[in-house]
PDB file of N, CA and C in Angstrom:
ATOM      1  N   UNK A   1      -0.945 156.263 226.650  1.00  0.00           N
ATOM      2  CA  UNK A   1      -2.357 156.340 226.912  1.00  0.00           C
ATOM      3  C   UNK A   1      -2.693 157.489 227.863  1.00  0.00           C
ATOM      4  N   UNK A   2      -2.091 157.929 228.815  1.00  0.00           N
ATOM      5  CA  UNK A   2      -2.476 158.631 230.114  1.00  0.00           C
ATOM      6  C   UNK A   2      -1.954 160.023 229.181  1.00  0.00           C
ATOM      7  N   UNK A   3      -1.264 160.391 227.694  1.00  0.00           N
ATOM      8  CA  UNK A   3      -1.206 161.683 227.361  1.00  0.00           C
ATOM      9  C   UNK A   3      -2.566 161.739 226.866  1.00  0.00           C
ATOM     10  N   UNK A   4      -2.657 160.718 225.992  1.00  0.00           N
ATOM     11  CA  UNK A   4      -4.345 160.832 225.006  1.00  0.00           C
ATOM     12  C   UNK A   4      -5.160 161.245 225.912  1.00  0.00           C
ATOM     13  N   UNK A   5      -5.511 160.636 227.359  1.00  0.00           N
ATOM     14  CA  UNK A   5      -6.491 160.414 228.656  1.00  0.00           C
ATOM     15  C   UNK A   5      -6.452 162.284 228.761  1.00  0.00           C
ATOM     16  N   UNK A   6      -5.058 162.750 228.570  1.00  0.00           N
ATOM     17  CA  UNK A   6      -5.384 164.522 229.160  1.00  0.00           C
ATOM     18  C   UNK A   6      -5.729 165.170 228.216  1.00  0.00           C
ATOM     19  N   UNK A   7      -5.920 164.525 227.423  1.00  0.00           N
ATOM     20  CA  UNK A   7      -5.858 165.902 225.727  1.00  0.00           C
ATOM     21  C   UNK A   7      -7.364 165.840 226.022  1.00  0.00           C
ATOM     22  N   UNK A   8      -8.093 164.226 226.040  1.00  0.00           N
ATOM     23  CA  UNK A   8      -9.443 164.370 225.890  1.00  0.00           C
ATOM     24  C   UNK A   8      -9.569 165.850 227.228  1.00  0.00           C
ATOM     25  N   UNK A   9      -9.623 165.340 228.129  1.00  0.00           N
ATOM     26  CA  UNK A   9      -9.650 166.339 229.591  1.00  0.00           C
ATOM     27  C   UNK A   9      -9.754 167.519 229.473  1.00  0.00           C
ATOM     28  N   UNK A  10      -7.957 168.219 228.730  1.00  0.00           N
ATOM     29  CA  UNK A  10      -7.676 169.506 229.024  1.00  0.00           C
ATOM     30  C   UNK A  10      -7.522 170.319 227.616  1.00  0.00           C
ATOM     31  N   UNK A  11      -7.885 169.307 226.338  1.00  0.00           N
ATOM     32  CA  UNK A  11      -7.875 169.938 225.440  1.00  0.00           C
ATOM     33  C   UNK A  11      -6.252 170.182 225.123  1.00  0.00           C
ATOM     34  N   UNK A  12      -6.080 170.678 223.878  1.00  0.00           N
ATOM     35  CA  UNK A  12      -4.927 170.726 222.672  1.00  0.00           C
ATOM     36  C   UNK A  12      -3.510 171.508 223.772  1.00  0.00           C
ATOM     37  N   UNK A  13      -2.625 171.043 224.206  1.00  0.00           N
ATOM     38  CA  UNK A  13      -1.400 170.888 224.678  1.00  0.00           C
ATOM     39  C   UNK A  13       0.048 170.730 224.093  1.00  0.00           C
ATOM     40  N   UNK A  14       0.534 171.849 224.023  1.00  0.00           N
ATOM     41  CA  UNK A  14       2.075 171.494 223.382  1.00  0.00           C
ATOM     42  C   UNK A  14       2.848 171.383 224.507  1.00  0.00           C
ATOM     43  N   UNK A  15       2.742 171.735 225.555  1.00  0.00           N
ATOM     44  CA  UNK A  15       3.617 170.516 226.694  1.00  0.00           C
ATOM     45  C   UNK A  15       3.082 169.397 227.211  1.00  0.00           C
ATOM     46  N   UNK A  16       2.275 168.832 226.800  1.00  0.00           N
ATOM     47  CA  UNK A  16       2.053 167.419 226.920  1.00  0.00           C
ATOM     48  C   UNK A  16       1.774 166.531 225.279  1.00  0.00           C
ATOM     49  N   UNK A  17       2.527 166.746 224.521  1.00  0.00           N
ATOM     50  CA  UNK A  17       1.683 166.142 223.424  1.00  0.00           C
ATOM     51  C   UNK A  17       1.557 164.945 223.426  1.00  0.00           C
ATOM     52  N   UNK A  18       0.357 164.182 222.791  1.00  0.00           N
ATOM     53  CA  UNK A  18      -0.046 163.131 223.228  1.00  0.00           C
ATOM     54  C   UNK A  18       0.349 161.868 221.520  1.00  0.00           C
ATOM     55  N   UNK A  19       0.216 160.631 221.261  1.00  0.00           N
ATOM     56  CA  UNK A  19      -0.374 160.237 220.043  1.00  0.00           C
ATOM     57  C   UNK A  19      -1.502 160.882 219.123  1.00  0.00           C
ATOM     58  N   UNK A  20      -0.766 161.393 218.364  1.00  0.00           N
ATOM     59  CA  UNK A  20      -1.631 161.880 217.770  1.00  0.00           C
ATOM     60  C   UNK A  20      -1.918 161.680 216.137  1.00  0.00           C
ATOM     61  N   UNK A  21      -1.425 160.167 216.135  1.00  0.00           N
ATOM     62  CA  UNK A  21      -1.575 159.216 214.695  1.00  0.00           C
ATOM     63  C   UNK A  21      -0.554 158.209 214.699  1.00  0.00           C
ATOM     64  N   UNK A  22      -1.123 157.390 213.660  1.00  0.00           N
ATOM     65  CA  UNK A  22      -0.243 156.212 213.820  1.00  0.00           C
ATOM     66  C   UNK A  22      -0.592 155.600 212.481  1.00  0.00           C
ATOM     67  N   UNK A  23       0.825 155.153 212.142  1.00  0.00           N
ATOM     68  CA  UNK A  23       0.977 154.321 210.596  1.00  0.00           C
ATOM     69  C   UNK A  23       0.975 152.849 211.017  1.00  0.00           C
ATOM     70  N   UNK A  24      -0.188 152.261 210.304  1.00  0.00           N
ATOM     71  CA  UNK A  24       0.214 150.923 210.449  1.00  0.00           C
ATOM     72  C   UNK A  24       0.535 150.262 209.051  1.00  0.00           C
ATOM     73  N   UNK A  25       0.666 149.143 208.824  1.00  0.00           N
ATOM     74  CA  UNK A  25       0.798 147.939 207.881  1.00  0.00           C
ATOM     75  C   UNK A  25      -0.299 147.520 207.669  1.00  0.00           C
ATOM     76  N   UNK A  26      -1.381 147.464 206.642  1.00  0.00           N
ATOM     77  CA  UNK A  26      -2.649 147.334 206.703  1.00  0.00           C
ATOM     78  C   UNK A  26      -2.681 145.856 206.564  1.00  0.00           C
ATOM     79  N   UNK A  27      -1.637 144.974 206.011  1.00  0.00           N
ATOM     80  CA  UNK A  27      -1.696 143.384 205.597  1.00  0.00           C
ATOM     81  C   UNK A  27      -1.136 142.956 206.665  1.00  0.00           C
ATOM     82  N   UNK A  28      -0.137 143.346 207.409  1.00  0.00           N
ATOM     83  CA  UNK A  28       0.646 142.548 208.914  1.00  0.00           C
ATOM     84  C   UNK A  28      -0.075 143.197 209.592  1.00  0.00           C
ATOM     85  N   UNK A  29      -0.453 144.389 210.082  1.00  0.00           N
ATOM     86  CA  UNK A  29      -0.932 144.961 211.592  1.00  0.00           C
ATOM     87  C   UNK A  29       0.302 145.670 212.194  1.00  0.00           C
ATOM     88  N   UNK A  30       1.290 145.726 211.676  1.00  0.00           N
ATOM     89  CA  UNK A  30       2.497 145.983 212.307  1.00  0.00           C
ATOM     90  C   UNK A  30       2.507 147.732 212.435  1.00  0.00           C
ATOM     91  N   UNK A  31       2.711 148.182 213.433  1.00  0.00           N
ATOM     92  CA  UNK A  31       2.970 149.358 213.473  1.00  0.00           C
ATOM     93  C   UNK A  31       4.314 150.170 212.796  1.00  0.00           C
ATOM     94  N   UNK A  32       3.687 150.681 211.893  1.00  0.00           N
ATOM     95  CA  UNK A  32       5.304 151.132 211.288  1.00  0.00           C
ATOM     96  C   UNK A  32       5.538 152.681 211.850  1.00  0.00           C
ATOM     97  N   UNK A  33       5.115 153.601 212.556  1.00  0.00           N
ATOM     98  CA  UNK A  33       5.205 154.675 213.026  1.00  0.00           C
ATOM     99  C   UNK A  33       4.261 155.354 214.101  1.00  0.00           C
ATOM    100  N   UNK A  34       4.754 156.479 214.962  1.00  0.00           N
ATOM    101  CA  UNK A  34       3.999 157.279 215.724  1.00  0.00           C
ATOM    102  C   UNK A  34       4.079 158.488 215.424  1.00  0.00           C
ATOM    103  N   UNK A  35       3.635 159.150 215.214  1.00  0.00           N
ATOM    104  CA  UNK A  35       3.225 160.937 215.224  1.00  0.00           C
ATOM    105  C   UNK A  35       3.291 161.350 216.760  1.00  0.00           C
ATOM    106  N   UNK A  36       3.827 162.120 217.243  1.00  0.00           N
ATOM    107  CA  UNK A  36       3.174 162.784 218.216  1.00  0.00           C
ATOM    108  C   UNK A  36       3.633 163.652 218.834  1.00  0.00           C
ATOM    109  N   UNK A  37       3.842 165.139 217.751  1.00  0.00           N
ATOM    110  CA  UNK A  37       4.272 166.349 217.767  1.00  0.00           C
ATOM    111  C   UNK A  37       2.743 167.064 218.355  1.00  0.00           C
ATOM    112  N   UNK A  38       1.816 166.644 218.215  1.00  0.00           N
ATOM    113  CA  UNK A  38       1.041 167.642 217.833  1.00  0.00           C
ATOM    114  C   UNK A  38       0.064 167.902 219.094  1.00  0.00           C
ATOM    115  N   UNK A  39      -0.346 168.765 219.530  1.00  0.00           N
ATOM    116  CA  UNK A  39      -1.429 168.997 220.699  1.00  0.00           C
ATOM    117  C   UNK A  39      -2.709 168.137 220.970  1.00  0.00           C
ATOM    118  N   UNK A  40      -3.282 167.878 219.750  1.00  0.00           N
ATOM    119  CA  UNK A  40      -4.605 167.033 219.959  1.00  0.00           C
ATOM    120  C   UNK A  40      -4.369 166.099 218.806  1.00  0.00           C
ATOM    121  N   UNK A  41      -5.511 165.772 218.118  1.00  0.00           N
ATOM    122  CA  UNK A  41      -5.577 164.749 217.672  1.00  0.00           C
ATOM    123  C   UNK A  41      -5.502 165.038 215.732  1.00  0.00           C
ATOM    124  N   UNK A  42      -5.158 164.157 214.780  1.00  0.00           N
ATOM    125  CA  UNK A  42      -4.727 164.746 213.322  1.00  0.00           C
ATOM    126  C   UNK A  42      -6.197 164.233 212.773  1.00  0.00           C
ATOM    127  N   UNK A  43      -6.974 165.053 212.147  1.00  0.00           N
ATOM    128  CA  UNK A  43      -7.735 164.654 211.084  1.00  0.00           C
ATOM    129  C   UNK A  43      -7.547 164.732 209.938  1.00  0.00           C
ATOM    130  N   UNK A  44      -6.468 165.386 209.371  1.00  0.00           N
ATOM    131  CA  UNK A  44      -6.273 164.930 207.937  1.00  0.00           C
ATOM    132  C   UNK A  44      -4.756 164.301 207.735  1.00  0.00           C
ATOM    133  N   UNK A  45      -4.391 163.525 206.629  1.00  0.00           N
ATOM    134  CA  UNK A  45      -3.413 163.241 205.804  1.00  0.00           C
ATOM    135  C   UNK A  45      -3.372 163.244 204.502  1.00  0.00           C
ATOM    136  N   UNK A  46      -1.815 163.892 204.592  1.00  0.00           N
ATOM    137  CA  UNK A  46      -1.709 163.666 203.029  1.00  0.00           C
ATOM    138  C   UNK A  46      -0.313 163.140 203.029  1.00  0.00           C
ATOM    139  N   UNK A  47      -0.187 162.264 201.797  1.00  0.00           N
ATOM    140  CA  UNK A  47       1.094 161.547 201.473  1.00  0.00           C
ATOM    141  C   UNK A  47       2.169 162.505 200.313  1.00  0.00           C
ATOM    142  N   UNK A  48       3.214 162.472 200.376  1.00  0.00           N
ATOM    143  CA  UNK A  48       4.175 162.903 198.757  1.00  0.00           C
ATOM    144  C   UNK A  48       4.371 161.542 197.758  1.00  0.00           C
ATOM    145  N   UNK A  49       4.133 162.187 197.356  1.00  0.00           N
ATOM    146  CA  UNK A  49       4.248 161.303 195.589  1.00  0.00           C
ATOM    147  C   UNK A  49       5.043 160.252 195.688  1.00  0.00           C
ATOM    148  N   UNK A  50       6.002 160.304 196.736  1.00  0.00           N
ATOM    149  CA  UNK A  50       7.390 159.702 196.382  1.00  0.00           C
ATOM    150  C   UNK A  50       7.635 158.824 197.690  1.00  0.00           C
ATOM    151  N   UNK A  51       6.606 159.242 198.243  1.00  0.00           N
ATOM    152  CA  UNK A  51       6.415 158.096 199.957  1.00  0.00           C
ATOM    153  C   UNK A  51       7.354 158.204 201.014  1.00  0.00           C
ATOM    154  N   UNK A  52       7.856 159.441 200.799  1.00  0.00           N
ATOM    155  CA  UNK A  52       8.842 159.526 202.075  1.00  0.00           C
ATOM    156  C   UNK A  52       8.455 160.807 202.790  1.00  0.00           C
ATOM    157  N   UNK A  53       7.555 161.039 202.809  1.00  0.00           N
ATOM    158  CA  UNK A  53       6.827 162.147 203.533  1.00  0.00           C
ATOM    159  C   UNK A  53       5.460 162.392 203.563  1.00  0.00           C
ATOM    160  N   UNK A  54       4.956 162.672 205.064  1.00  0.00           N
ATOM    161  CA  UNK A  54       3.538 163.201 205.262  1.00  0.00           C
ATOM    162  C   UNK A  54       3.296 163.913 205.693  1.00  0.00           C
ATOM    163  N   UNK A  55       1.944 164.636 205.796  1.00  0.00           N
ATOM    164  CA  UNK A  55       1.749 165.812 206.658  1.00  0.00           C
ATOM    165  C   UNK A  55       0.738 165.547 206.993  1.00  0.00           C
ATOM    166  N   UNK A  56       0.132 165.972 208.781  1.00  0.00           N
ATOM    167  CA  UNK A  56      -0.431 165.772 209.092  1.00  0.00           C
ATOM    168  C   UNK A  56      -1.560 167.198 209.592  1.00  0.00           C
ATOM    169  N   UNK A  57      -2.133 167.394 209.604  1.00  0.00           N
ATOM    170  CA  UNK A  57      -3.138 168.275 210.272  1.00  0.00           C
ATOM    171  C   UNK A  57      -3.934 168.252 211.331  1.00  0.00           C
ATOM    172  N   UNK A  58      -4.185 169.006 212.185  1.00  0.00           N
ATOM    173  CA  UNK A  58      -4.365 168.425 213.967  1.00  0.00           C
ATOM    174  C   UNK A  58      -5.594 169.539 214.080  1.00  0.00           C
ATOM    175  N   UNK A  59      -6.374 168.960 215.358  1.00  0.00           N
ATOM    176  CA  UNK A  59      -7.109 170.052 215.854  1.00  0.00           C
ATOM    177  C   UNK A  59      -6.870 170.923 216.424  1.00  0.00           C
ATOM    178  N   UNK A  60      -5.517 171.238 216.673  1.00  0.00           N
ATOM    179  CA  UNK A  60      -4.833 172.122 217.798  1.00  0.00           C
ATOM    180  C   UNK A  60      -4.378 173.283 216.077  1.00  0.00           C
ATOM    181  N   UNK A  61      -4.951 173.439 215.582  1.00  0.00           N
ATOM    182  CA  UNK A  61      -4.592 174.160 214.083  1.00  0.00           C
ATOM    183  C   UNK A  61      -3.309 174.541 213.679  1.00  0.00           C
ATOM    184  N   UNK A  62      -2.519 173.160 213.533  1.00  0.00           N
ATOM    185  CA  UNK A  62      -0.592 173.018 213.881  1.00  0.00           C
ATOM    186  C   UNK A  62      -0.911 171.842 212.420  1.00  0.00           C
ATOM    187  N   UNK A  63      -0.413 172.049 211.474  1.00  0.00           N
ATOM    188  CA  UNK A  63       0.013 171.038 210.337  1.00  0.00           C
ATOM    189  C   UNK A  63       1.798 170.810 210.648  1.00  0.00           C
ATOM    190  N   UNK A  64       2.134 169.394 210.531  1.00  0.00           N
ATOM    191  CA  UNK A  64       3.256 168.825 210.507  1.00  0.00           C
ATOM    192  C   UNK A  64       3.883 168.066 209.704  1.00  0.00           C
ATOM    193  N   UNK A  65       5.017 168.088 208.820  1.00  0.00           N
ATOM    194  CA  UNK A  65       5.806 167.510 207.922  1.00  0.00           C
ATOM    195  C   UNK A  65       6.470 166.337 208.407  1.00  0.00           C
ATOM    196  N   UNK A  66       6.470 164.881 208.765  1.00  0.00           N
ATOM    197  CA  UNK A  66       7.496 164.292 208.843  1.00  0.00           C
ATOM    198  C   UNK A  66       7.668 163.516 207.683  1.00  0.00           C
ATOM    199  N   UNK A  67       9.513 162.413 207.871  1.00  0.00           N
ATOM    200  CA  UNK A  67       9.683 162.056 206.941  1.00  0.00           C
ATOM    201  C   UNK A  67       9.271 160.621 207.955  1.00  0.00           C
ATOM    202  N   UNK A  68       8.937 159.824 206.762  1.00  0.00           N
ATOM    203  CA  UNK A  68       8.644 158.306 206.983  1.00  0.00           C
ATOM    204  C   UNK A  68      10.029 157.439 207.468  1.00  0.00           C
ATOM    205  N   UNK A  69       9.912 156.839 208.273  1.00  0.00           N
ATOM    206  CA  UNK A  69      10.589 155.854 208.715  1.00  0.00           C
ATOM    207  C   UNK A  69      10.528 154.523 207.575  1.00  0.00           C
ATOM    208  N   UNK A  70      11.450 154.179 206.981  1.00  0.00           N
ATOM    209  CA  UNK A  70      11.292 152.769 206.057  1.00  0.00           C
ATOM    210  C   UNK A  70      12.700 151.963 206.531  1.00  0.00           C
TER     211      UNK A  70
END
């Protein structure tokens, strides 16, 4: 919380990166992942065909590839 608290503050940061998305379980609630390569915050996603990878897009203008945790 106190990284999110500085991004709002000081704006897009690659030595502090904060949460900057999160996978949940839409039927349990369960958190199945964290993102948080990225300087500020991701407004877009996209998934691969094959569900073992996403990319994310940030306001800090940094797109990121990870692979899914299953």
């Amino acid at each position: 919380m106190i990284c999110e608290f500085l991004q709002q503050i000081f704006g897009d940061s690659k030595l502090n990166p904060g949460v900057s998305a999160r996978l949940w379980h839409v039927q349990t609630g369960e958190l199945l992942q964290t993102f948080t390569k990225h300087g500020n915050d991701v407004l877009d996603v996209a998934y691969s065909h094959d569900g073992k990878w996403v990319a994310t897009a940030s306001t800090d203008k940094t797109v990121e590839l990870w692979k899914l945790n299953k």
